[in-house]
N, C-alpha and C. Protein backbone atom coordinates (compact mmCIF):
# COMPACT_ATOMS: atom_id res chain seq x y z
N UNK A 1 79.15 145.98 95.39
CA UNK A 1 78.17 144.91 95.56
C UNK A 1 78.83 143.57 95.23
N UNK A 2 78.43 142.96 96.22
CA UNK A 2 78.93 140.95 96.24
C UNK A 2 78.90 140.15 94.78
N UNK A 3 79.23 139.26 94.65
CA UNK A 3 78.54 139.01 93.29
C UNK A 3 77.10 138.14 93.70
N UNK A 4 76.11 137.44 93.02
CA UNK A 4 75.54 136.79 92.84
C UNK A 4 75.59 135.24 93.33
N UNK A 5 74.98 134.83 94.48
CA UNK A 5 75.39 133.02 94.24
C UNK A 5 74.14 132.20 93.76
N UNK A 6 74.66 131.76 92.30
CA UNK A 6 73.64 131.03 91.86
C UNK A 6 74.23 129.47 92.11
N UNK A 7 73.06 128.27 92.65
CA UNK A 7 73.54 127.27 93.33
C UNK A 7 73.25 126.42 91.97
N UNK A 8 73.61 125.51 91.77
CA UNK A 8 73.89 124.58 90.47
C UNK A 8 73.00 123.13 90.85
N UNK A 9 72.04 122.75 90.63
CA UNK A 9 71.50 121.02 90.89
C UNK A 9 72.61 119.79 90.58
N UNK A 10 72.95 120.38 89.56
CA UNK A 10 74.12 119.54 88.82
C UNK A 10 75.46 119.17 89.69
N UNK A 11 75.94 120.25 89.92
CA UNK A 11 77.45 120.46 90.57
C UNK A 11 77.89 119.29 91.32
N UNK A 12 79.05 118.76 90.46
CA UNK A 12 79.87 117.37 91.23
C UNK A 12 80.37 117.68 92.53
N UNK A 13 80.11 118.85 92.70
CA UNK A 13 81.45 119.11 93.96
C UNK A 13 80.88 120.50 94.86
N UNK A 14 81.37 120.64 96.31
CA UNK A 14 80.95 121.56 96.82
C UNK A 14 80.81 122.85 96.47
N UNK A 15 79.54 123.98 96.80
CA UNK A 15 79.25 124.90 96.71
C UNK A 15 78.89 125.87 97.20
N UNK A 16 79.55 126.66 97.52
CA UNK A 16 79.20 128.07 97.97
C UNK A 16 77.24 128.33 98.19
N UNK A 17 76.83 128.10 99.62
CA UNK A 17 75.31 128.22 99.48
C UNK A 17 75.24 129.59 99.60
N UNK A 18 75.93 130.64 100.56
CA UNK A 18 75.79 131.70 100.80
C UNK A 18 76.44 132.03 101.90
N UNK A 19 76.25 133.48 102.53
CA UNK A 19 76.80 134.01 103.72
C UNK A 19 76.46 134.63 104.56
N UNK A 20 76.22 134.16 105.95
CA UNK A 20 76.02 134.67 107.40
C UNK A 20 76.00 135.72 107.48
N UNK A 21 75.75 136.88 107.79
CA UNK A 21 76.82 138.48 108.11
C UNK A 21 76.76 137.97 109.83
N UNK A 22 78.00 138.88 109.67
CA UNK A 22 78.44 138.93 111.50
C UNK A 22 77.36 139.51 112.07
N UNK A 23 76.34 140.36 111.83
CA UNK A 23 75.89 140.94 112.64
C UNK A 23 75.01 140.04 113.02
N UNK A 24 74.72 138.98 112.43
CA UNK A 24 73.25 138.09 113.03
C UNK A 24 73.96 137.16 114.32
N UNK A 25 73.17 137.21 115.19
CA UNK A 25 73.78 136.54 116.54
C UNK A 25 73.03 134.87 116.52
N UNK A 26 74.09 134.21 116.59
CA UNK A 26 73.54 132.77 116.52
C UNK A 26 73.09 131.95 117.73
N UNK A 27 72.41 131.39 117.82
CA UNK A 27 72.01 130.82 118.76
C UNK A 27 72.64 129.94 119.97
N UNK A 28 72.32 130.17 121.28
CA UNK A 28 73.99 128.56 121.63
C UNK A 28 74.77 129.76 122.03
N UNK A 29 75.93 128.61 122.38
CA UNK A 29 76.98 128.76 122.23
C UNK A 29 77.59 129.03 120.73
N UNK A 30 77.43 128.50 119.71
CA UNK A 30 77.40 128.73 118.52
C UNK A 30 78.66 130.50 118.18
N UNK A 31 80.00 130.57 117.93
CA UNK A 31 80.56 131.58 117.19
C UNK A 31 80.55 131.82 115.63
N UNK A 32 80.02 131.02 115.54
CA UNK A 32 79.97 130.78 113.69
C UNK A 32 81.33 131.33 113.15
N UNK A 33 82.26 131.20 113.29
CA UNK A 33 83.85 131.40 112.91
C UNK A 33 83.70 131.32 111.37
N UNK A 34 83.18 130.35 110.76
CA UNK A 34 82.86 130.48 109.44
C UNK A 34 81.59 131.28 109.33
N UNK A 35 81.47 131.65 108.10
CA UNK A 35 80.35 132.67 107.79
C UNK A 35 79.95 131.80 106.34
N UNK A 36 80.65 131.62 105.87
CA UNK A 36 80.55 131.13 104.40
C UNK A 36 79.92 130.19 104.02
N UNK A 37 78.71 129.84 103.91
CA UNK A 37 77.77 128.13 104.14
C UNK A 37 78.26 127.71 102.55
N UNK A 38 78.22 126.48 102.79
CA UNK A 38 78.52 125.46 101.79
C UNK A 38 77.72 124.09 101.98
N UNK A 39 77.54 123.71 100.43
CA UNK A 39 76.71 123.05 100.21
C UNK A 39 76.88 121.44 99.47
N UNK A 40 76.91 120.44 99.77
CA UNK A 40 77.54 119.39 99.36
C UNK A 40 76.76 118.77 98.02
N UNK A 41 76.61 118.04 97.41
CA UNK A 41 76.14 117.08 96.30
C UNK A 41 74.92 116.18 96.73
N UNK A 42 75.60 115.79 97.88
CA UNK A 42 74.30 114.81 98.51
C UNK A 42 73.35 115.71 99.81
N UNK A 43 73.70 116.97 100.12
CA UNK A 43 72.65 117.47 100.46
C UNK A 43 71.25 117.93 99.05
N UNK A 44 71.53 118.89 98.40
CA UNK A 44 71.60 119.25 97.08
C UNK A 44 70.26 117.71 97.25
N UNK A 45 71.01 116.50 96.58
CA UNK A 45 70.31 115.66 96.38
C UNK A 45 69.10 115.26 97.16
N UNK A 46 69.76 115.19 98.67
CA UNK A 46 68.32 115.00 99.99
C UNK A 46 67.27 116.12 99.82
N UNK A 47 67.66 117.16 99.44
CA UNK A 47 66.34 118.02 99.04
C UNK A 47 65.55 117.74 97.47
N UNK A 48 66.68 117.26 96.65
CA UNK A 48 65.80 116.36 95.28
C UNK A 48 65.08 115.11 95.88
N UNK A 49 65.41 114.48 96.48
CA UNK A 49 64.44 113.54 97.29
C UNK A 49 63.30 113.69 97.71
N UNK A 50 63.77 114.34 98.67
CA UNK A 50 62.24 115.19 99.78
C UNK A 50 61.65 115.48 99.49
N UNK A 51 62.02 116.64 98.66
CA UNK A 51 61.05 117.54 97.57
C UNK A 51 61.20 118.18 96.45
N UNK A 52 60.76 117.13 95.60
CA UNK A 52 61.59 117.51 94.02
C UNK A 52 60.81 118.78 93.17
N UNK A 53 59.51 118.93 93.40
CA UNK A 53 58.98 119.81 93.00
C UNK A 53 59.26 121.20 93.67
N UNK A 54 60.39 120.85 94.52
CA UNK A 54 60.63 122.43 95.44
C UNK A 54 62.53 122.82 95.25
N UNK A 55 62.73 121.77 94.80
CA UNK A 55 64.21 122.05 94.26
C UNK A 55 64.97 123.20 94.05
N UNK A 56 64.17 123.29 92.51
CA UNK A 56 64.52 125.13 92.15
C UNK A 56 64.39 126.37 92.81
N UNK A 57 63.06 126.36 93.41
CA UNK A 57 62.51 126.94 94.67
C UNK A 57 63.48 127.08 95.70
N UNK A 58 64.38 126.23 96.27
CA UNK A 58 65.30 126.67 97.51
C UNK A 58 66.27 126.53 96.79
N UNK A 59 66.69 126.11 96.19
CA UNK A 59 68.49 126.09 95.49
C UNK A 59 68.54 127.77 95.43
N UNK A 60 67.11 128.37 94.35
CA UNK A 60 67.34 129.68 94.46
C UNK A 60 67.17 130.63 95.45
N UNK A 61 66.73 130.56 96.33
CA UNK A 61 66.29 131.06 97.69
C UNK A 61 66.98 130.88 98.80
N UNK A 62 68.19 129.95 98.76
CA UNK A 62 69.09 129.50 99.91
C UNK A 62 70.11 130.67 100.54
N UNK A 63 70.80 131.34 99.35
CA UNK A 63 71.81 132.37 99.56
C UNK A 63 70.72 133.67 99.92
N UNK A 64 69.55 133.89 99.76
CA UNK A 64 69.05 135.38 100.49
C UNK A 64 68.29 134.67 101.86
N UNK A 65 67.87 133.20 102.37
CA UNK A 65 67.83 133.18 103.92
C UNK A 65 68.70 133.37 104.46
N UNK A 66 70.16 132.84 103.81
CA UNK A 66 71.01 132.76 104.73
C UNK A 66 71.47 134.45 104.91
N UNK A 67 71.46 135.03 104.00
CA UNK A 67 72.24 137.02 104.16
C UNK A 67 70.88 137.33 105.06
N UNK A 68 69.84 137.23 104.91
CA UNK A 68 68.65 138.28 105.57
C UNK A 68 67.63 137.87 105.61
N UNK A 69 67.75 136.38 106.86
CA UNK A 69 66.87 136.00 107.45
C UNK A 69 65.69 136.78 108.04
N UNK A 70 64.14 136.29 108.19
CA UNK A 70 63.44 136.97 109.40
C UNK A 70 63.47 136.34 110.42
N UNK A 71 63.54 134.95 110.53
CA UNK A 71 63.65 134.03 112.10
C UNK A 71 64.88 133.02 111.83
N UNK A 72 65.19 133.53 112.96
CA UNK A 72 66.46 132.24 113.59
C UNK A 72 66.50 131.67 115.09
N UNK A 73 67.20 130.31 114.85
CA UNK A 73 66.35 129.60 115.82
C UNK A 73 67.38 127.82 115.66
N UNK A 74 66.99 127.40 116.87
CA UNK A 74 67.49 126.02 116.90
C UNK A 74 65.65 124.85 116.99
N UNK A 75 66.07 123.83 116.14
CA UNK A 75 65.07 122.64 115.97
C UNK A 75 64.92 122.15 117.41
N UNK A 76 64.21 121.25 117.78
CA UNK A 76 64.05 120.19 118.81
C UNK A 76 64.83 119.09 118.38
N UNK A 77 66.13 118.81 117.65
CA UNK A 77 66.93 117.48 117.79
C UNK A 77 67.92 117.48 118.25
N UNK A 78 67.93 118.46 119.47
CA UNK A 78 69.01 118.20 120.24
C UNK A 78 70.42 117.78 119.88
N UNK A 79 70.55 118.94 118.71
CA UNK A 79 71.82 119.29 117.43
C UNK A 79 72.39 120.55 118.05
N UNK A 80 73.39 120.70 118.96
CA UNK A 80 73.65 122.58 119.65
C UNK A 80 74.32 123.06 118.26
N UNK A 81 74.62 122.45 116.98
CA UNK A 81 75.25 123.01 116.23
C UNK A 81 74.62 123.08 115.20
N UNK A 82 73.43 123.12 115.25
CA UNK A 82 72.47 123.45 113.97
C UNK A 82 71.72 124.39 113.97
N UNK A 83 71.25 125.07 113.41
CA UNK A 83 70.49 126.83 113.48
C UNK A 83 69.81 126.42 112.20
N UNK A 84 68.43 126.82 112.32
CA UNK A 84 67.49 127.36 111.42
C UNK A 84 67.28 128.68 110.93
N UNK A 85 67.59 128.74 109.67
CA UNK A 85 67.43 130.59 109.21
C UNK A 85 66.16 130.56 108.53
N UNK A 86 65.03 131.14 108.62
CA UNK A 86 63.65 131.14 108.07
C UNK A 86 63.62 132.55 107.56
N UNK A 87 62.80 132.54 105.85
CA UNK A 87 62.94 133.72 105.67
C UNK A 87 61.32 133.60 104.11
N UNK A 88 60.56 134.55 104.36
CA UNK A 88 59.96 135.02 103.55
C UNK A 88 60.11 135.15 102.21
N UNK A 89 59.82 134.60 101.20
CA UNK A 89 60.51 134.64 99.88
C UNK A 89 59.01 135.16 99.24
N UNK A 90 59.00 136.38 98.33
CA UNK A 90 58.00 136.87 98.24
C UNK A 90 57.19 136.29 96.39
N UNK A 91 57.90 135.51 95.43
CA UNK A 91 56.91 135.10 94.40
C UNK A 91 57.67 133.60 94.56
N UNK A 92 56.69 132.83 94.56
CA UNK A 92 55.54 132.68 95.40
C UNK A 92 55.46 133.13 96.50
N UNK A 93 54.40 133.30 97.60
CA UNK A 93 55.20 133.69 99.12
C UNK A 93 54.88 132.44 99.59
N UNK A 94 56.27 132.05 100.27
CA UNK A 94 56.59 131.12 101.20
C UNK A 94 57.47 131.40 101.83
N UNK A 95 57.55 130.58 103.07
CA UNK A 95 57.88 130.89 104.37
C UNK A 95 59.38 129.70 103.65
N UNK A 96 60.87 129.81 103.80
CA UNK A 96 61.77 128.81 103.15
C UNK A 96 62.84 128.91 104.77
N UNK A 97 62.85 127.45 104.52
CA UNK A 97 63.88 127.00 106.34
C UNK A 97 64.98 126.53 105.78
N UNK A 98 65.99 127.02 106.20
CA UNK A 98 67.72 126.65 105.66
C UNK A 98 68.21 126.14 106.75
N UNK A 99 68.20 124.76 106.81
CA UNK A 99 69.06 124.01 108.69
C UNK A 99 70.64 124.16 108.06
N UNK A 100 71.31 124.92 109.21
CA UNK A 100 72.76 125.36 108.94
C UNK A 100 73.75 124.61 109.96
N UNK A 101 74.67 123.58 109.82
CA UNK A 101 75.51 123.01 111.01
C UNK A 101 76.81 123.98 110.90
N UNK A 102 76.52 124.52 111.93
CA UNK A 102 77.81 125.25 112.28
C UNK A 102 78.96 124.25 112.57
N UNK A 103 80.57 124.09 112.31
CA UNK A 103 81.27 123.10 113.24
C UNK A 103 82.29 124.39 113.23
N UNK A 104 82.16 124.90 114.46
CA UNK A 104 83.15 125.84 114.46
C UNK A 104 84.65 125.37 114.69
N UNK A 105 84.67 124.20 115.81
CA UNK A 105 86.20 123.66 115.82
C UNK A 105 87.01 123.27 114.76
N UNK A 106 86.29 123.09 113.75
CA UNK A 106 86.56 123.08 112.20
C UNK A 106 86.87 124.02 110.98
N UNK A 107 86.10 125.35 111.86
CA UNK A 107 85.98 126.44 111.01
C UNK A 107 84.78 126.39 109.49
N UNK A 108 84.10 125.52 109.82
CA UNK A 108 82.88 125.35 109.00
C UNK A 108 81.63 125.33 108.91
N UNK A 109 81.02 125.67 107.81
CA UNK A 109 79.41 125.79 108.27
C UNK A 109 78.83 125.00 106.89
N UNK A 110 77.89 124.21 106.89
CA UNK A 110 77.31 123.57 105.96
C UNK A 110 75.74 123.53 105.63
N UNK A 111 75.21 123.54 105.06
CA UNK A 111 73.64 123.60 104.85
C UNK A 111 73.41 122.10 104.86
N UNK A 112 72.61 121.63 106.14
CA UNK A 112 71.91 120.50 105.96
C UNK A 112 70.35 119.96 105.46
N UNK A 113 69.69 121.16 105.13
CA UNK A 113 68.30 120.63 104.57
C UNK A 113 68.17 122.08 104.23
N UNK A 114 66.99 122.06 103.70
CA UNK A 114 65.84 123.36 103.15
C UNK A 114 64.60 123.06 102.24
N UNK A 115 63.97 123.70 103.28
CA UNK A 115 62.42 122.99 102.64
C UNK A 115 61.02 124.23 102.77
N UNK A 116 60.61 124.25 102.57
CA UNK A 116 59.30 124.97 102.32
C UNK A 116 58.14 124.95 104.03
N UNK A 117 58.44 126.42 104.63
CA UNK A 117 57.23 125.72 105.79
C UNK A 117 55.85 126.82 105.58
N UNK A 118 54.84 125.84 106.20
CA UNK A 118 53.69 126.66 106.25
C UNK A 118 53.40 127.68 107.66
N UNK A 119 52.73 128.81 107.82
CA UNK A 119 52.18 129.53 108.56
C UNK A 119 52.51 129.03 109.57
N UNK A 120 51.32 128.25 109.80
CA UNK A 120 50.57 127.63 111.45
C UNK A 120 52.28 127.03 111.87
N UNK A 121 53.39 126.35 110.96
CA UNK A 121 54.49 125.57 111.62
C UNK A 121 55.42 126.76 112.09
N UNK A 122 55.18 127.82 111.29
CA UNK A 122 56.13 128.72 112.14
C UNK A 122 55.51 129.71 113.42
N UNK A 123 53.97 129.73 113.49
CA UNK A 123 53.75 130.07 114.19
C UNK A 123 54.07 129.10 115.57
N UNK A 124 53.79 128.17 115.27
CA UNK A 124 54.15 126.90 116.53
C UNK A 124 55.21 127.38 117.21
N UNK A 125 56.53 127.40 116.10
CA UNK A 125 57.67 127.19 116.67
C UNK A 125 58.06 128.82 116.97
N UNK A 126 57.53 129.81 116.75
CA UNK A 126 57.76 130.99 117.72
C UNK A 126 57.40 131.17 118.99
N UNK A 127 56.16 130.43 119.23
CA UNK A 127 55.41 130.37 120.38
C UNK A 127 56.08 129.58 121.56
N UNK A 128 56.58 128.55 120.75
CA UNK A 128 57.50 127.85 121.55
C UNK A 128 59.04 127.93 121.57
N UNK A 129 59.52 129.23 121.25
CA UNK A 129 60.51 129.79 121.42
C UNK A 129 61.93 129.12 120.76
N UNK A 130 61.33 127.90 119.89
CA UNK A 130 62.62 127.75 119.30
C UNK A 130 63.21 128.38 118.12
N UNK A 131 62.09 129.54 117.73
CA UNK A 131 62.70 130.51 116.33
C UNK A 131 62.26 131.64 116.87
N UNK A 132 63.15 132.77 116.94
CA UNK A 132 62.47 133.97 117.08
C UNK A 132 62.96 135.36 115.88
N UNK A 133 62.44 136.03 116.05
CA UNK A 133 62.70 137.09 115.09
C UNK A 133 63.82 137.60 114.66
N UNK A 134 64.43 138.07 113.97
CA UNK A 134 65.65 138.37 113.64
C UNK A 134 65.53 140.23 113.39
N UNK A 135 65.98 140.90 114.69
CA UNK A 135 66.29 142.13 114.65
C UNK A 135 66.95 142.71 113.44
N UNK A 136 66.60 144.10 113.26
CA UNK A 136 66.90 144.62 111.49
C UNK A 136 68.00 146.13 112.21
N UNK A 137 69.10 146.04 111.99
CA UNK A 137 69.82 147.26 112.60
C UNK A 137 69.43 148.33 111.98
N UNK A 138 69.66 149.67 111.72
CA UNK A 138 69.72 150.86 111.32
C UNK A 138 69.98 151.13 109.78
């Protein structure tokens, strides 16, 4: 067993958010060559901004959307290198969205937001086909 990634609020310097498995197929063109998401200081911070009362809430919840998402999916901002991993987090239950920029010519993947969505927004965005389910192998 992996070890543990616990994400730090504090941390001067980049961090290990979590990891892709190969088996999840990304959206796009998208190879995700990196698997390994990483997490910067001033992202970290844009989610203390946004939503400070939800901080702890996705810092801790970031590394199990990203291993074992239920929906993945690309936004409407016309980003081909960004993927949404949405995943069920069960105390509290909420629905938690991890926006991931793949730059594969780089060999990198970075977490650009994560935030808390409700029901009705993910129902929207299944309906309209920009997140869909994430198949569970054997």
């Amino acid at each position: 067993m992996g070890r543990t990634i616990e994400l730090r609020p504090d941390s001067p310097t980049a961090q290990t958010a979590g990891v892709v498995r190969r088996s999840i197929v990304l959206p796009g063109n998208l190879l995700g060559r990196e698997r390994r998401v990483m997490i910067l200081p001033e992202r970290v911070a844009h989610i203390r901004h946004r939503r400070p009362e939800w901080l702890a809430f996705c810092l801790a919840h970031i590394p199990d959307v990203l291993a074992a998402p239920d929906y993945i999916g690309q936004g409407m901002r016309n980003d081909a290198r960004r993927v949404e991993f949405v995943r069920l987090i069960d105390r509290p239950p909420q629905w938690l969205l991890v926006s991931v920029r793949f730059l594969d010519d780089r060999g990198e993947a970075w977490v650009n937001s994560a935030y808390p969505i409700a029901d009705a927004y993910l129902t929207r965005r299944v309906r309209a086909g920009s997140l869909r389910r994430v198949s569970r192998g054997p």
